[in-house]
N, C-alpha and C. Protein backbone atom coordinates (compact mmCIF):
# COMPACT_ATOMS: atom_id res chain seq x y z
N UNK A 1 -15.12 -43.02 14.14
CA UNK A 1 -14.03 -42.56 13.31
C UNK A 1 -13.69 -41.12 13.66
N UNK A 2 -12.40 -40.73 13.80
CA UNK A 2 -11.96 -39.25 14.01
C UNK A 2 -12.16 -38.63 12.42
N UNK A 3 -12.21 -37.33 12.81
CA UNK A 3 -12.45 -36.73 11.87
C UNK A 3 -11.42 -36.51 11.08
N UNK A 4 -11.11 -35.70 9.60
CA UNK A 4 -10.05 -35.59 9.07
C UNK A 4 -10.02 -34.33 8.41
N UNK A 5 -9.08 -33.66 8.81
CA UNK A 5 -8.98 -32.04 8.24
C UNK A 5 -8.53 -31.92 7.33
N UNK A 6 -9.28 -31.11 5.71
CA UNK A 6 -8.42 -31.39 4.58
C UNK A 6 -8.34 -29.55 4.37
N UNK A 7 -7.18 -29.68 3.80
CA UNK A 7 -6.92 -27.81 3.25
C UNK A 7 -6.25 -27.74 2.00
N UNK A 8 -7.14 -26.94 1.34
CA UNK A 8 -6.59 -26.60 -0.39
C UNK A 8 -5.60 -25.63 -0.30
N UNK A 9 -4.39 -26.15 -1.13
CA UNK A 9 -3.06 -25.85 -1.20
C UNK A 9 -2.92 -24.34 -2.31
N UNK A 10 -3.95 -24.46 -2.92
CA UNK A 10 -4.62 -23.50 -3.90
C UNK A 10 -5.31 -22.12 -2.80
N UNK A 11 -6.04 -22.66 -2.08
CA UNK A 11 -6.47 -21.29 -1.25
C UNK A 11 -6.08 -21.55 0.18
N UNK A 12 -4.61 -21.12 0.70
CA UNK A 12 -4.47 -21.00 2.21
C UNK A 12 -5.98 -19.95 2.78
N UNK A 13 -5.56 -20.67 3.91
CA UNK A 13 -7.12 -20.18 4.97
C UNK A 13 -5.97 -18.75 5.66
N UNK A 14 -7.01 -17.37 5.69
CA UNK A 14 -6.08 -16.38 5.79
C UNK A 14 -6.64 -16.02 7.44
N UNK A 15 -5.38 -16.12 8.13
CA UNK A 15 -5.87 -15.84 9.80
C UNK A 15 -5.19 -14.25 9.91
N UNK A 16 -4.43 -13.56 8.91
CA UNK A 16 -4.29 -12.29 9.84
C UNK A 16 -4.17 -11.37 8.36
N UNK A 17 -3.69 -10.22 8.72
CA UNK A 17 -3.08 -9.47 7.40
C UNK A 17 -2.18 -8.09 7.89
N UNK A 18 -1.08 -7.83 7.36
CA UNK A 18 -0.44 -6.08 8.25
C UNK A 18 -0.59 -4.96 7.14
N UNK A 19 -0.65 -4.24 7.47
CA UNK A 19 -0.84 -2.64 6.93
C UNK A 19 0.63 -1.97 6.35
N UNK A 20 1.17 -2.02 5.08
CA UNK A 20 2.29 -1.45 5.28
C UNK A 20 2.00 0.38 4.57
N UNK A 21 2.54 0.72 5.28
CA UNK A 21 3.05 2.52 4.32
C UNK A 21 3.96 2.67 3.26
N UNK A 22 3.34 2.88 1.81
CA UNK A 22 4.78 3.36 0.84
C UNK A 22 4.68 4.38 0.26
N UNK A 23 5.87 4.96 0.38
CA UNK A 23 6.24 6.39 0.14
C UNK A 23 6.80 6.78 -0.88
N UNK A 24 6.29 7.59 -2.14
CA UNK A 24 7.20 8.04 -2.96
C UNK A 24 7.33 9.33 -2.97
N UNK A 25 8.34 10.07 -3.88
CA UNK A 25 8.63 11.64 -3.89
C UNK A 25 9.45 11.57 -4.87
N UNK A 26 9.56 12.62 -5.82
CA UNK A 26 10.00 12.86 -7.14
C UNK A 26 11.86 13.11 -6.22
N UNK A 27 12.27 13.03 -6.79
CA UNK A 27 14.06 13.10 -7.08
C UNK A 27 14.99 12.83 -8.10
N UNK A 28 15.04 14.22 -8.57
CA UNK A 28 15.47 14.23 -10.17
C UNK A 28 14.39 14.06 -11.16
N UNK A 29 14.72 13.35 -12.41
CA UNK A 29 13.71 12.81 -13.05
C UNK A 29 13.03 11.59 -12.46
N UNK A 30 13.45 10.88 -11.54
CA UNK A 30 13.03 9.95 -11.28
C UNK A 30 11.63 10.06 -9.69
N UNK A 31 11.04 9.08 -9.21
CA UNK A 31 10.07 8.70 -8.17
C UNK A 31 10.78 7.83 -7.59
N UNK A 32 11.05 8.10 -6.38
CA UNK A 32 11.68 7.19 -5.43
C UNK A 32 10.46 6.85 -4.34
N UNK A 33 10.71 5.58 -4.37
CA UNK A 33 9.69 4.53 -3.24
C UNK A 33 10.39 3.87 -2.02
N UNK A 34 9.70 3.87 -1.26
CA UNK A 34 9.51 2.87 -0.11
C UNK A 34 8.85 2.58 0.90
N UNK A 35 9.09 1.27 1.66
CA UNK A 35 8.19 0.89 2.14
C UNK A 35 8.70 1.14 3.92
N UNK A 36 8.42 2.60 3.71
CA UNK A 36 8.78 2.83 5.55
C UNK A 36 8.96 1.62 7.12
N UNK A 37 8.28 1.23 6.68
CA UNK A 37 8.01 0.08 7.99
C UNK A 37 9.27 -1.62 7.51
N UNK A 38 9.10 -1.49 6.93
CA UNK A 38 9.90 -2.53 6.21
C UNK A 38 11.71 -1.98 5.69
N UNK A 39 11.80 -0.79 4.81
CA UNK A 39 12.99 -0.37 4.47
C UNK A 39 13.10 -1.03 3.27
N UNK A 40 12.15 -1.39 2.25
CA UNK A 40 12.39 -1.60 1.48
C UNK A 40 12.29 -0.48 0.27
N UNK A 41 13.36 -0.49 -0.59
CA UNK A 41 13.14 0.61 -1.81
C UNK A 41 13.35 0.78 -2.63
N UNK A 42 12.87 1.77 -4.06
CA UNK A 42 12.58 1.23 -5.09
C UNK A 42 12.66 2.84 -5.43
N UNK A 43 12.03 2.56 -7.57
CA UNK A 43 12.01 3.65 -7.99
C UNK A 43 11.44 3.57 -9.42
N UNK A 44 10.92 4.46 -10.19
CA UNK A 44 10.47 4.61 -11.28
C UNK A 44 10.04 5.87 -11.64
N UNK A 45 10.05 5.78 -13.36
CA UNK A 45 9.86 6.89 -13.92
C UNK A 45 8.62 7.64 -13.66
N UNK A 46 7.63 6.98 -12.91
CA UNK A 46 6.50 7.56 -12.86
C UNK A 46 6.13 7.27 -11.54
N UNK A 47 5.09 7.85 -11.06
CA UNK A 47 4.84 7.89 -9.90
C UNK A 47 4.34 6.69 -9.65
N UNK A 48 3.46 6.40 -10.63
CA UNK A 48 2.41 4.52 -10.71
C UNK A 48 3.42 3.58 -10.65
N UNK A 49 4.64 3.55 -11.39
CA UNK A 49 5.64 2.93 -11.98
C UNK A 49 6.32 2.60 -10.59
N UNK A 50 6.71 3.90 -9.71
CA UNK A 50 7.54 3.91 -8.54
C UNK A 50 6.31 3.18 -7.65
N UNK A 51 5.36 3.19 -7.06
CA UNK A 51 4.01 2.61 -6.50
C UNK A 51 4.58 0.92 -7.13
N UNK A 52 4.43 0.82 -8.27
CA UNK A 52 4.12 -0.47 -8.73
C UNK A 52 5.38 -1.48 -8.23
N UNK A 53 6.43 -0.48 -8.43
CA UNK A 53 8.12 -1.38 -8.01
C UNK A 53 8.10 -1.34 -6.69
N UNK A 54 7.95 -0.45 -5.85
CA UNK A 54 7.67 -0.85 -4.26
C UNK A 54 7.13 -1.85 -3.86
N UNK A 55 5.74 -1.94 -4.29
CA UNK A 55 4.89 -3.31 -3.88
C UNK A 55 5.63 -4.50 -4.19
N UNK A 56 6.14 -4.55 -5.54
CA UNK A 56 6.84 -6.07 -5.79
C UNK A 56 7.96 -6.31 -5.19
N UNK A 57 8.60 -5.14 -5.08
CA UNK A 57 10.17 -5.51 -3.86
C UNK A 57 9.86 -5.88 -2.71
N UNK A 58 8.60 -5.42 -1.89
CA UNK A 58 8.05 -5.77 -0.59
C UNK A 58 7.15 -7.05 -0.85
N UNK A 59 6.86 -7.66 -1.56
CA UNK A 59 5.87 -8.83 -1.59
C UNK A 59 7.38 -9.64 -1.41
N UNK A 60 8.18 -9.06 -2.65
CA UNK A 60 9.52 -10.47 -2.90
C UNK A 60 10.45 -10.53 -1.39
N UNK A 61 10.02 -9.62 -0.56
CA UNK A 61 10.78 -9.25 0.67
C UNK A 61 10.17 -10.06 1.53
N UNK A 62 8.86 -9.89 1.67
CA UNK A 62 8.06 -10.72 2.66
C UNK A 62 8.08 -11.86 2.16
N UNK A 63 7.94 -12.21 1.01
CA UNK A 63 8.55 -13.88 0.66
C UNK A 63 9.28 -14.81 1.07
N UNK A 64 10.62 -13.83 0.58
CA UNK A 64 11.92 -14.11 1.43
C UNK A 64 11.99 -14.43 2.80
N UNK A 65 11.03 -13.18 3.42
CA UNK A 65 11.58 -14.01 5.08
C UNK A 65 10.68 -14.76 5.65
N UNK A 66 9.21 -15.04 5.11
CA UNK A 66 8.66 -15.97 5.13
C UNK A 66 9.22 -17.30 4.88
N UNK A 67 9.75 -17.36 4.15
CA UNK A 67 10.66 -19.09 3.32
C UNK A 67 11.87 -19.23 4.82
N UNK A 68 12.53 -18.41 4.94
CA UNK A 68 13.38 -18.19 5.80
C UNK A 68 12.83 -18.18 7.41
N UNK A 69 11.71 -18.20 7.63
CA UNK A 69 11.37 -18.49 8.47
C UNK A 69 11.71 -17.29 9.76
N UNK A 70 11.88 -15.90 9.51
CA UNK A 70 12.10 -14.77 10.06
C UNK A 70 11.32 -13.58 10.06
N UNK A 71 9.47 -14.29 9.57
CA UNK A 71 9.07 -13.48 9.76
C UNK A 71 8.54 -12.66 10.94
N UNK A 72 8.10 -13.26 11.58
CA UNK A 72 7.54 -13.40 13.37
C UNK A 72 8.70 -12.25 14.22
N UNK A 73 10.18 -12.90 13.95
CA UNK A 73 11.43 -12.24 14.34
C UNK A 73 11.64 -10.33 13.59
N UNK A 74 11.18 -10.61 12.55
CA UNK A 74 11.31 -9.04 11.54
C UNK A 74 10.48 -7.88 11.93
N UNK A 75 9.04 -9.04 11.96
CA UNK A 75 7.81 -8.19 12.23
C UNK A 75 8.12 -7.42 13.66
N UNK A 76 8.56 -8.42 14.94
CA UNK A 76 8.62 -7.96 15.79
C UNK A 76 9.70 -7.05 16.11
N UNK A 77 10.67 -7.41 15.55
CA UNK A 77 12.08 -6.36 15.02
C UNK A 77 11.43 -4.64 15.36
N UNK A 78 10.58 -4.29 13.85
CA UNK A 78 10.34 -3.50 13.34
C UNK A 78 8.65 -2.49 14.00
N UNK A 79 8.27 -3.18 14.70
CA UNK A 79 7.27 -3.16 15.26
C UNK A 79 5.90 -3.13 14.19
N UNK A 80 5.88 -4.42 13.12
CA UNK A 80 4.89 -4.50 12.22
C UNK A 80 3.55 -5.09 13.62
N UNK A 81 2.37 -4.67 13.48
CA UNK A 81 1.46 -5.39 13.65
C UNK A 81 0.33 -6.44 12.99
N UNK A 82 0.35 -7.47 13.48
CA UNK A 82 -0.33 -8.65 12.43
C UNK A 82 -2.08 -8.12 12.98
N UNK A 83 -3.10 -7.74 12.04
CA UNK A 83 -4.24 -7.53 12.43
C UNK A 83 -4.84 -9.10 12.45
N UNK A 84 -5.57 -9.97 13.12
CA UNK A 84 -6.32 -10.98 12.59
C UNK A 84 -7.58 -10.53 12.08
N UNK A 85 -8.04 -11.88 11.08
CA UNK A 85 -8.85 -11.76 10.24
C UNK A 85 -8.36 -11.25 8.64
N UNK A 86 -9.65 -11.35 7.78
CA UNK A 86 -9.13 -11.25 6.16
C UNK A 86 -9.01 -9.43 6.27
N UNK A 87 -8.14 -9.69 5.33
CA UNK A 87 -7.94 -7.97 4.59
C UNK A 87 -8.73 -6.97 4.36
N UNK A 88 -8.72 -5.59 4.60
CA UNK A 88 -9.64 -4.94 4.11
C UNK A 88 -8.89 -4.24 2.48
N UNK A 89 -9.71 -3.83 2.11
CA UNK A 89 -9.36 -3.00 0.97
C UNK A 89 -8.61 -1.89 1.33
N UNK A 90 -7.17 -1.37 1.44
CA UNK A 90 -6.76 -0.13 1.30
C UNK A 90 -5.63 -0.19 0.66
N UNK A 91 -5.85 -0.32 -0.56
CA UNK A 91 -4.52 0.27 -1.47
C UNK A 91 -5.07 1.22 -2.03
N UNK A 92 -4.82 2.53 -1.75
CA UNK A 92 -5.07 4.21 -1.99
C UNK A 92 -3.80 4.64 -2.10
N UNK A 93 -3.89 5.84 -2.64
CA UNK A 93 -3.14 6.96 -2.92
C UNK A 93 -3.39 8.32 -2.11
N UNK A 94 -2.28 9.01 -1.45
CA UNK A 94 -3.12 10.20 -0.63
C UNK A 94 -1.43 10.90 -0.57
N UNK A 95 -1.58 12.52 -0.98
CA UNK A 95 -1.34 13.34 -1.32
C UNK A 95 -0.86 14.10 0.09
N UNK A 96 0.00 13.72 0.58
CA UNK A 96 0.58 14.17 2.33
C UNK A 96 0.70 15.72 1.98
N UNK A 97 2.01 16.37 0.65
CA UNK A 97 2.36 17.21 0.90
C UNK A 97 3.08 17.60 -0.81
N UNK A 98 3.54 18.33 -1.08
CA UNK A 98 4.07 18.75 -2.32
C UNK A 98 5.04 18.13 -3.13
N UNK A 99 5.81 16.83 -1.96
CA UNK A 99 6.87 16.19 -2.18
C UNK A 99 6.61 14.45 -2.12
N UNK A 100 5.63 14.48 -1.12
CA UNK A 100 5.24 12.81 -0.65
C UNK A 100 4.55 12.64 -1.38
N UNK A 101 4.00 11.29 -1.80
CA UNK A 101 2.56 10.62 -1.85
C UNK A 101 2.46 9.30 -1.27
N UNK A 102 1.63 8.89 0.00
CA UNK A 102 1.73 7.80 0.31
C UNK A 102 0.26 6.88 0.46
N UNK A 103 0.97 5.41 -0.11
CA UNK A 103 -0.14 4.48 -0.24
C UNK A 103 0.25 3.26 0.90
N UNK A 104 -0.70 2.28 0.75
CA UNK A 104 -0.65 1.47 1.30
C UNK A 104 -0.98 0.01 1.19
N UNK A 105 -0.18 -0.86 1.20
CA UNK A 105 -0.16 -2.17 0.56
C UNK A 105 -0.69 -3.35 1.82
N UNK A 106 -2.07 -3.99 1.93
CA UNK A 106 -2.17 -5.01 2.62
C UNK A 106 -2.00 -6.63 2.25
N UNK A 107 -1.18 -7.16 3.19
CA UNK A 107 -0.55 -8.21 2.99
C UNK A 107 -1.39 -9.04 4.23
N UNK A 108 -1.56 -10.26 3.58
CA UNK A 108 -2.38 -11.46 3.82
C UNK A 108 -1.57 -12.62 4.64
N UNK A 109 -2.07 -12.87 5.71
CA UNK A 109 -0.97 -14.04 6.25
C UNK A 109 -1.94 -15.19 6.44
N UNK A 110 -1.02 -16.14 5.84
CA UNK A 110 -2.08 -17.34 5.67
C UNK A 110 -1.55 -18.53 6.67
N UNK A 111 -2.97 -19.27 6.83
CA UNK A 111 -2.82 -20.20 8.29
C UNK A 111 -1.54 -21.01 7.54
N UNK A 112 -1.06 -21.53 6.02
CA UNK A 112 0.36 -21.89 5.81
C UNK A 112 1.58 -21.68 6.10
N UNK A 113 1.86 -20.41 6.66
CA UNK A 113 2.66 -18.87 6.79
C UNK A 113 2.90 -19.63 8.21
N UNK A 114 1.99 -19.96 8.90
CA UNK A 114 1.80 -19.73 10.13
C UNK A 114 2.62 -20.87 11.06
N UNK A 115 3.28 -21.74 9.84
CA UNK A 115 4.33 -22.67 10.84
C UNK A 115 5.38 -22.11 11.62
N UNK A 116 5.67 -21.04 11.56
CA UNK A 116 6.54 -20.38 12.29
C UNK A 116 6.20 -19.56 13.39
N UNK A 117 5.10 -19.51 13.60
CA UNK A 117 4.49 -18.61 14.58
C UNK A 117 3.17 -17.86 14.87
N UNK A 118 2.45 -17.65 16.00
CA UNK A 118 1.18 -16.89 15.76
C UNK A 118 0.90 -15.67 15.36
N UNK A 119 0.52 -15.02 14.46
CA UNK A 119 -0.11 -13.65 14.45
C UNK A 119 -0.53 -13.08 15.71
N UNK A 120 -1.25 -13.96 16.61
CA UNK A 120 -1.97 -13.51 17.52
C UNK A 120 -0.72 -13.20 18.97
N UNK A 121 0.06 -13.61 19.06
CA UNK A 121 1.19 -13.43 19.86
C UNK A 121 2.16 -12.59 19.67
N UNK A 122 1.83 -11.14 18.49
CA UNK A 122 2.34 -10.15 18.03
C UNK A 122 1.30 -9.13 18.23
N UNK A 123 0.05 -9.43 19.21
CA UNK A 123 -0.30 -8.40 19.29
C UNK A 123 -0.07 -7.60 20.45
């Protein structure tokens, strides 16, 4: 008998993950965000607030062109690199300069993700 490969739809198997940069800086009363590498951007009353709306515009971004099937095309667009293997921990906060503060959001690409293309053929 051949064997039979089963995969939980609940936990995709994660073959890569990319590093993004987000940037905020006070302007006006407000914290303006974004996600340099991507161009995505955002804003809030607070600095956590502006942090917190970046990440979700860039998750709902990478969503988007995931479903759409443009991620492979974007990444390489933009010159994202797909690291393989699982994620490390770096969502920090770090203090560039009097005006910046930039963190960093890692995003998970899962062997599901992966009908459109290799991670490994973006490196």
């Amino acid at each position: 008998m051949g064997e039979t490969m089963t995969t939980s739809s609940r936990t995709p198997t994660v073959v890569g993950h990319v590093v993004l940069t987000l940037i905020a800086h006070k302007e006006g009363s407000q914290y303006v965000s974004e996600c340099s590498g991507l161009g995505t951007t955002s804003c809030g009353d607070t600095i956590d607030e502006a942090f917190q709306n970046i990440r979700e515009a860039t998750l709902l971004y990478l969503n988007a062109i995931e479903a759409a099937g443009e991620r492979e095309r974007i990444f390489r667009q933009k010159g994202i690199q797909v690291y393989l293997g699982p994620r490390h921990e770096a969502e920090y906060q770090v203090r560039v300069n009097t005006a910046d503060t930039v963190g960093f959001l890692v995003h998970e690409i899962s062997a599901a993700a992966e009908q459109h293309g290799s991670p490994a053929a973006m490196l």
